[in-house]
Protein backbone atom coordinates (compact mmCIF):
# COMPACT_ATOMS: atom_id res chain seq x y z
CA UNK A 1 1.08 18.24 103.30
CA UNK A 2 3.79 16.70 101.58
CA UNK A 3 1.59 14.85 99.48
CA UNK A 4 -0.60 17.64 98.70
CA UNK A 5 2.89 19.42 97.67
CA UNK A 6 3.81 16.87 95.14
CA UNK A 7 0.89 16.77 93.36
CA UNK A 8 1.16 20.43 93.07
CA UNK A 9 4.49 19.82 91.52
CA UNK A 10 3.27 17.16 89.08
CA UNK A 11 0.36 19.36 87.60
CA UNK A 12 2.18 22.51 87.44
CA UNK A 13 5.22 20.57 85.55
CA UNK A 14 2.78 19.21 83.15
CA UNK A 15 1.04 22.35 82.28
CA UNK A 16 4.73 23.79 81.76
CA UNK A 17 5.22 20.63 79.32
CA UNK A 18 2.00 20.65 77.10
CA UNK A 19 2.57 25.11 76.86
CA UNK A 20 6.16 23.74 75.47
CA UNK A 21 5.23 21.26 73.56
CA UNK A 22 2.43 22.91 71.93
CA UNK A 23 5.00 26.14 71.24
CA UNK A 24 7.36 23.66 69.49
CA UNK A 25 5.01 22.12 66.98
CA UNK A 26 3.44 25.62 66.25
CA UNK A 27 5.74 27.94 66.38
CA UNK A 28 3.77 30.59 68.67
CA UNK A 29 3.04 31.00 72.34
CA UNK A 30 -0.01 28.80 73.29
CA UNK A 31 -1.48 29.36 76.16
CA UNK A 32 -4.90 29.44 77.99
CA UNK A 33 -7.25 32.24 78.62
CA UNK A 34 -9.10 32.41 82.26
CA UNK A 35 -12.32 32.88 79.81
CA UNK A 36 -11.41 30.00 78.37
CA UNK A 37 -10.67 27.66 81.68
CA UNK A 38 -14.35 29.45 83.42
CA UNK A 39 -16.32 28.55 80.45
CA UNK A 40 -15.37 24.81 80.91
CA UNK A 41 -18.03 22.44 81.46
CA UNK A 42 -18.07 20.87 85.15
CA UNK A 43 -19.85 18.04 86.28
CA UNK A 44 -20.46 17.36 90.33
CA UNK A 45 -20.77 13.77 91.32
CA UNK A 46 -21.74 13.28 95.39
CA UNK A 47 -24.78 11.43 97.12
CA UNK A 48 -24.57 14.34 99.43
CA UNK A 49 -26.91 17.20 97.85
CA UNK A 50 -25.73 19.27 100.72
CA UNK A 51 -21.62 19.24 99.34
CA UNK A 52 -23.27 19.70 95.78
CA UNK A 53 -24.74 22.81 96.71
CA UNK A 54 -21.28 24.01 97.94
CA UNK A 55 -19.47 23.24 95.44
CA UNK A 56 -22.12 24.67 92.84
CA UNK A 57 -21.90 27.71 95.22
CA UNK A 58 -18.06 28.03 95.21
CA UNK A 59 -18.23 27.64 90.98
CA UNK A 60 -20.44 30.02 90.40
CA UNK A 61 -18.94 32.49 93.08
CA UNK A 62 -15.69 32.20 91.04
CA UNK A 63 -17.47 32.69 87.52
CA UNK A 64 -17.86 28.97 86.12
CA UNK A 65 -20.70 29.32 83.95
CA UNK A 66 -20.98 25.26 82.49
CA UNK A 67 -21.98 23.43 85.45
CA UNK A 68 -23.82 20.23 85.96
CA UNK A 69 -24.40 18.03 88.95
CA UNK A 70 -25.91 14.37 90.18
CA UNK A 71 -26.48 13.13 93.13
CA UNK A 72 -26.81 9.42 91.22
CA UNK A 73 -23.12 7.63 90.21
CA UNK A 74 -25.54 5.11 87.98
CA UNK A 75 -26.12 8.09 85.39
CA UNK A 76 -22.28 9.46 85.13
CA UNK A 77 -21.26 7.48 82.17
CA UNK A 78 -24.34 8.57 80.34
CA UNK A 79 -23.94 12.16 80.78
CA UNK A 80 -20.12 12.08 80.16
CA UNK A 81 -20.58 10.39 76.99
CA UNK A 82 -23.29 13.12 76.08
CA UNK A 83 -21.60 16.06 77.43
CA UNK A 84 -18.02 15.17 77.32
CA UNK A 85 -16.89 17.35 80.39
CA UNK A 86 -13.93 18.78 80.79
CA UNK A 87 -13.63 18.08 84.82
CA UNK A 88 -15.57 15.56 86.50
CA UNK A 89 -16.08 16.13 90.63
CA UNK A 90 -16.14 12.89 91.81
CA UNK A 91 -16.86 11.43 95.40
CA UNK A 92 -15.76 8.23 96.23
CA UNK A 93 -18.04 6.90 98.98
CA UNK A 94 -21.46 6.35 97.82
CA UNK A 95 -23.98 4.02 97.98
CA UNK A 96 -24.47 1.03 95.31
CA UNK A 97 -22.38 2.51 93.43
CA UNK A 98 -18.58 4.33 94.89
CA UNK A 99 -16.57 6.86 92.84
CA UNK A 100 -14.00 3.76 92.12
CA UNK A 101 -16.56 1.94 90.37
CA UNK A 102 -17.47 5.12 88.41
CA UNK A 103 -13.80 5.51 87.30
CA UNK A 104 -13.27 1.88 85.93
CA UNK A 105 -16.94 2.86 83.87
CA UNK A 106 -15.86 5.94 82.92
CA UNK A 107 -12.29 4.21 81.17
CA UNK A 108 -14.56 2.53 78.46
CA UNK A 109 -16.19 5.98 77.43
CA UNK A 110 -12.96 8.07 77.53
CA UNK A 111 -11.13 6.30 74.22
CA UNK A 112 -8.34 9.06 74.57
CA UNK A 113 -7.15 7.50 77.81
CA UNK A 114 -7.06 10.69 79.72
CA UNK A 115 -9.58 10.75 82.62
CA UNK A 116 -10.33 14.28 83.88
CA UNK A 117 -11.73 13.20 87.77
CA UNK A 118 -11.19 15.31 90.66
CA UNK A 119 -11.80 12.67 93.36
CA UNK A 120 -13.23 13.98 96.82
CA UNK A 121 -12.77 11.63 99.87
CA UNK A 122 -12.71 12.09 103.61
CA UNK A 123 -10.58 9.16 103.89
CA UNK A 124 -6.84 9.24 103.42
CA UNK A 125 -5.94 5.73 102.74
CA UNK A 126 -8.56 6.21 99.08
CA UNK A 127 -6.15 9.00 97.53
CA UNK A 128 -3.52 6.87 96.17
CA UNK A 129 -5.68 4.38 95.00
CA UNK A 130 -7.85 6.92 93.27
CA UNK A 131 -4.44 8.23 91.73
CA UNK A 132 -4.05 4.53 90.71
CA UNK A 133 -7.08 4.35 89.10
CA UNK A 134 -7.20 6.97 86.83
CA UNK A 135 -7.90 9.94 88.40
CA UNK A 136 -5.72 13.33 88.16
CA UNK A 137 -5.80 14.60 91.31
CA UNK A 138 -7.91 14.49 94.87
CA UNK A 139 -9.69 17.08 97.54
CA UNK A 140 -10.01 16.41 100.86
CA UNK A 141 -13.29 16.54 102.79
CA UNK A 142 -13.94 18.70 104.63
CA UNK A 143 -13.48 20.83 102.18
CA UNK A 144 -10.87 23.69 101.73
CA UNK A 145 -12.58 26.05 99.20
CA UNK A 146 -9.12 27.50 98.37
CA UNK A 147 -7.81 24.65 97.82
CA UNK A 148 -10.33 23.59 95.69
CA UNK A 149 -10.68 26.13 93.87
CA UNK A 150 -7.32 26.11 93.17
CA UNK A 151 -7.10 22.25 92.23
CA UNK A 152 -9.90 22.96 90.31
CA UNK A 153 -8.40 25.73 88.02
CA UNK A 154 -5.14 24.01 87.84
CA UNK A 155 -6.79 20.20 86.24
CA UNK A 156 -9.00 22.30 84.11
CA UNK A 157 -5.96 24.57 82.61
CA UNK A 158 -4.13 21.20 81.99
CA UNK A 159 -7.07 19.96 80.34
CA UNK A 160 -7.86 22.22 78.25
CA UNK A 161 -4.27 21.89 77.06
CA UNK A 162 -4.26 18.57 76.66
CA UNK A 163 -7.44 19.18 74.35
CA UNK A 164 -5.60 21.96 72.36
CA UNK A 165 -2.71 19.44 71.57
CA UNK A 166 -5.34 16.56 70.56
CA UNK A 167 -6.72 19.08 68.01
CA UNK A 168 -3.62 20.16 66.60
CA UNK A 169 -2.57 16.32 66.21
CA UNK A 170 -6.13 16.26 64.32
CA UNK A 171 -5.26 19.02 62.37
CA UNK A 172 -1.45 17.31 61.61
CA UNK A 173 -2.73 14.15 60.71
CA UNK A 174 -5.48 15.70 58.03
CA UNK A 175 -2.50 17.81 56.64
CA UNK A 176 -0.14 14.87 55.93
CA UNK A 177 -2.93 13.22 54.40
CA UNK A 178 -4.09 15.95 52.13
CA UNK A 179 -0.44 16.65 51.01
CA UNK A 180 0.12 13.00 50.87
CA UNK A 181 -3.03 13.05 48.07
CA UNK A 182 -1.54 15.99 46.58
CA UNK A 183 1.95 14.67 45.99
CA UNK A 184 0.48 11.40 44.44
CA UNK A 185 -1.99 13.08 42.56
CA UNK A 186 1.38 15.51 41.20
CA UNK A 187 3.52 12.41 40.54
CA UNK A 188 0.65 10.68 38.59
CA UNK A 189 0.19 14.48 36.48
CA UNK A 190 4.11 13.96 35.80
CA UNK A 191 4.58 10.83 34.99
CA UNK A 192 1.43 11.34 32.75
CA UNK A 193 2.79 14.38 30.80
CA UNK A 194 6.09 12.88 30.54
CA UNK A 195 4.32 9.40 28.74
CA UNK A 196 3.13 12.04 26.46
CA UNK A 197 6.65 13.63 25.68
CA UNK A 198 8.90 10.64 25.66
CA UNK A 199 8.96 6.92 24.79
CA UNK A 200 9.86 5.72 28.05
CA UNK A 201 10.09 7.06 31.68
CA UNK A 202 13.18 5.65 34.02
CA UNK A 203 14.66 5.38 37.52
CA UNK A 204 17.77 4.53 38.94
CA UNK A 205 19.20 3.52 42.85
CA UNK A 206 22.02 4.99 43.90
CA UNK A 207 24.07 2.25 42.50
CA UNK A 208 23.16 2.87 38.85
CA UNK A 209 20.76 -0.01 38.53
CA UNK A 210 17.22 0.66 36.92
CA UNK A 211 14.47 0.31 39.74
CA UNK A 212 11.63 1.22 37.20
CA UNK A 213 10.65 2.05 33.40
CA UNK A 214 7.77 2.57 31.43
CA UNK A 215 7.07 2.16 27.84
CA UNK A 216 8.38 0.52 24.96
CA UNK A 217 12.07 -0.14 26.13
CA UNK A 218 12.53 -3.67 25.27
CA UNK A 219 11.58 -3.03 21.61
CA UNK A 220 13.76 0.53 21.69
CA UNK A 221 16.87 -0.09 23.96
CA UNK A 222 16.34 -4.38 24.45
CA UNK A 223 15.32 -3.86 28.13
CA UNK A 224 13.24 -6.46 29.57
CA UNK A 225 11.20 -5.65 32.42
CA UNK A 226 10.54 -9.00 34.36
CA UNK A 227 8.00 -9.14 37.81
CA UNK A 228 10.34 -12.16 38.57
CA UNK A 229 13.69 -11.50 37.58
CA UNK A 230 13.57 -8.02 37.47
CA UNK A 231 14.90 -5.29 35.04
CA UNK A 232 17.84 -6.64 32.69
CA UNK A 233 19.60 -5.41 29.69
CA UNK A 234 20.75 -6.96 26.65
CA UNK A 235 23.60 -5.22 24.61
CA UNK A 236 24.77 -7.83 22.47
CA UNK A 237 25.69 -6.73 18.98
CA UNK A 238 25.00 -3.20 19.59
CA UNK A 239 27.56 -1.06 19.64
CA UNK A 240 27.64 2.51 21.64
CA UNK A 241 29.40 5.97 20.85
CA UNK A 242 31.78 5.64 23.53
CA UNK A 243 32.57 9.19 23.48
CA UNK A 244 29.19 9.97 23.90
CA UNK A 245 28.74 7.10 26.88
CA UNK A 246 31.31 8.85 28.63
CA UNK A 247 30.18 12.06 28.50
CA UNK A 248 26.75 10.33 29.95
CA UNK A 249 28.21 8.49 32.45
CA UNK A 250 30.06 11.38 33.63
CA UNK A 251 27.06 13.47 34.07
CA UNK A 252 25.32 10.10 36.17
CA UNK A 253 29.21 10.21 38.09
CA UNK A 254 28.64 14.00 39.20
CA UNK A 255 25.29 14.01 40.04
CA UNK A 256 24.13 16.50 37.49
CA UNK A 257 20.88 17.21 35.86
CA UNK A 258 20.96 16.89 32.05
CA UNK A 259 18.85 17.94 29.45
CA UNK A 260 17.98 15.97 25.59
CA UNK A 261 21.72 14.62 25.83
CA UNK A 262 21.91 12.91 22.55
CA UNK A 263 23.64 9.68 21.67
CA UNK A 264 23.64 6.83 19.21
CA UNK A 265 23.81 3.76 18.58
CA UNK A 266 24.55 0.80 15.84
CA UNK A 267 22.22 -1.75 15.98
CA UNK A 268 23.21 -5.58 15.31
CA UNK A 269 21.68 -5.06 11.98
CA UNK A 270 24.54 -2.21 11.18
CA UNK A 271 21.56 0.94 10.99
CA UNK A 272 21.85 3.70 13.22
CA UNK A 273 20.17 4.52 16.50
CA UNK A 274 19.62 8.15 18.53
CA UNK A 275 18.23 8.47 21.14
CA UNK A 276 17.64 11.61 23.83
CA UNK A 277 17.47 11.38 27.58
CA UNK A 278 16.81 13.61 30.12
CA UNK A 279 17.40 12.98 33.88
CA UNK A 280 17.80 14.30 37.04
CA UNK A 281 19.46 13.31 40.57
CA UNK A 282 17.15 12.29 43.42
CA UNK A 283 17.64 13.47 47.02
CA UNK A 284 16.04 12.17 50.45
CA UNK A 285 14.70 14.30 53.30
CA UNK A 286 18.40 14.31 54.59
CA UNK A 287 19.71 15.45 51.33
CA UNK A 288 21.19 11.66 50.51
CA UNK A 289 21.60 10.86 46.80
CA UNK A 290 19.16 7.84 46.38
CA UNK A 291 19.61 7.72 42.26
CA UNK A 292 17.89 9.10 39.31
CA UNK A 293 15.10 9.66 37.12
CA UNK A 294 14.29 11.40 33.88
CA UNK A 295 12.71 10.58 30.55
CA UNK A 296 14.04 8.97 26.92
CA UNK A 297 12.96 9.39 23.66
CA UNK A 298 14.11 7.70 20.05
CA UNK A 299 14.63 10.55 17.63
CA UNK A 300 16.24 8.82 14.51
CA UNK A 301 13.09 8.81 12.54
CA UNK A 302 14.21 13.00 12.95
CA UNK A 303 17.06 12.64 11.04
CA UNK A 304 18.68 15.52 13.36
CA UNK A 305 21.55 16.78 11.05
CA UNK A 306 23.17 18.79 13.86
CA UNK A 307 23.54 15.56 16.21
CA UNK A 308 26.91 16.75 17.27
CA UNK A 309 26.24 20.06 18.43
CA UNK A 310 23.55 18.58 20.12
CA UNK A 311 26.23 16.32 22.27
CA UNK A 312 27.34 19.36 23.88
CA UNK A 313 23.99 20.35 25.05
């Protein structure tokens, strides 16, 4: 009694568990339909054609529709792997071949781990070694029909759970991937159009360090991009609008987008240098500042004769 009471426990707490879990990640009540749990598909296993019949009796009194039977534990596997049953029946004492043996065969066609066996037994000593083995829960022979029954419609309830949440985690898993494609497939489209509207793309860390550029930047800005020693900048001999650097800087300091900020430049050889820059802060998942990234383009060949109104931008 008192182990018939605990198992009881355990299936009813992890039918409570799967409805909870399932609510969580979806958002809506999820729960299964008694249509649902009778149109399962059953599958007896017993050398015994006499307890098939009664148990094939007992199904179909209660409205089961899906049910198959076999009087031969050598063809289980087989028709598991073609039918994929939601609850197997299983006896354990049977000639050539007992219900343990079945169990261990059944483990290599169920890649999920979860083995849906009922085991039936007339001896007590089997039941926690059938537990051991894999299987979710046990009947006693002779047989109490209401218990059964009720066993029966508890593991297939669970089940069918248990399927619902391996479907949705199908369903999860094809979603991150498609929006994983999607976002690639939108950052490749940016930094595309943004090749096409600027001289060189950028990104900073947190720390103000360049983590990655495209385009012509050594020739422009005397960047070198280096696979072995990384991204460094030469300044020497070029002089910067320190007005204007500060005003950038500032903007980096605050964590501000910004938008064709103009500045300039004297170059070593004493011309003139503008440039424009766009950027804009980056933000994790948690809402951490991890740096920047924008765009740069050189606009002296423009000539822009209202550079300093375009400071204030």
């Amino acid at each position: 009694m008192c182990c018939g009471w605990s198992r009881q426990v355990s299936t009813t707490t992890q039918r409570h568990l799967l409805v909870l879990l399932l609510h969580l990640w979806t958002g809506i009540p999820v729960m299964i339909s008694e249509q649902e749990i009778l149109n399962a598909s059953i599958l007896i296993v017993d050398d015994q054609q006499s307890n098939v019949l009664l148990l094939e009796q007992m199904l179909h009194g209660h409205g089961y529709v899906h049910i198959a039977s076999t009087t031969d534990p050598y063809v289980v596997c087989e028709l598991h792997r073609k039918n994929r049953y939601d609850l197997i029946l299983l006896d354990l004492q049977m000639p050539g071949m007992d219900g343990f043996q079945v169990m261990e065969a059944l483990k290599e066609t169920e890649t999920d781990g979860y083995l849906p066996v009922l085991v039936i037994t007339a001896q007590p000593g089997h039941k926690l070694r059938a537990l051991a083995a894999g299987a979710k829960d046990f009947v006693a022979k002779p047989f109490d029909l209401v218990e059964v029954q009720t066993r029966i419609h508890n593991m297939l309830e669970v089940r069918l759970l248990y399927k619902k949440l391996e479907n949705y985690n199908k369903v999860l898993e094809q979603t991150v991937l498609e929006r994983t494609a999607e976002l690639r497939a939108s950052e490749a489209r940016y930094l595309r159009l943004t090749e096409l509207s600027s001289d060189w793309y950028w990104e900073q860390d947190e720390n103000g360090h360049f983590t990655k550029i495209s385009g012509p930047v050594h020739e422009m800005l005397g960047i070198r991009v280096d696979g072995a020693l990384g991204i460094t900048r030469n300044d020497h001999g070029v002089h910067w609008d320190e007005a204007e650097r500060k005003m950038l800087e500032a903007n980096l300091a605050a964590k501000r987008p910004f938008l064709d900020f103009v500045y300039g430049r004297t170059k070593p050889d004493g011309s003139r240098q503008y440039l424009m820059v766009s950027g804009e802060p980056m933000f994790d998942s948690s809402g951490h500042f991890t740096g920047y990234r924008g765009i740069g383009k050189d606009v002296t060949d423009a000539k822009l004769p209202n550079h300093e109104s375009l400071l204030h931008h």
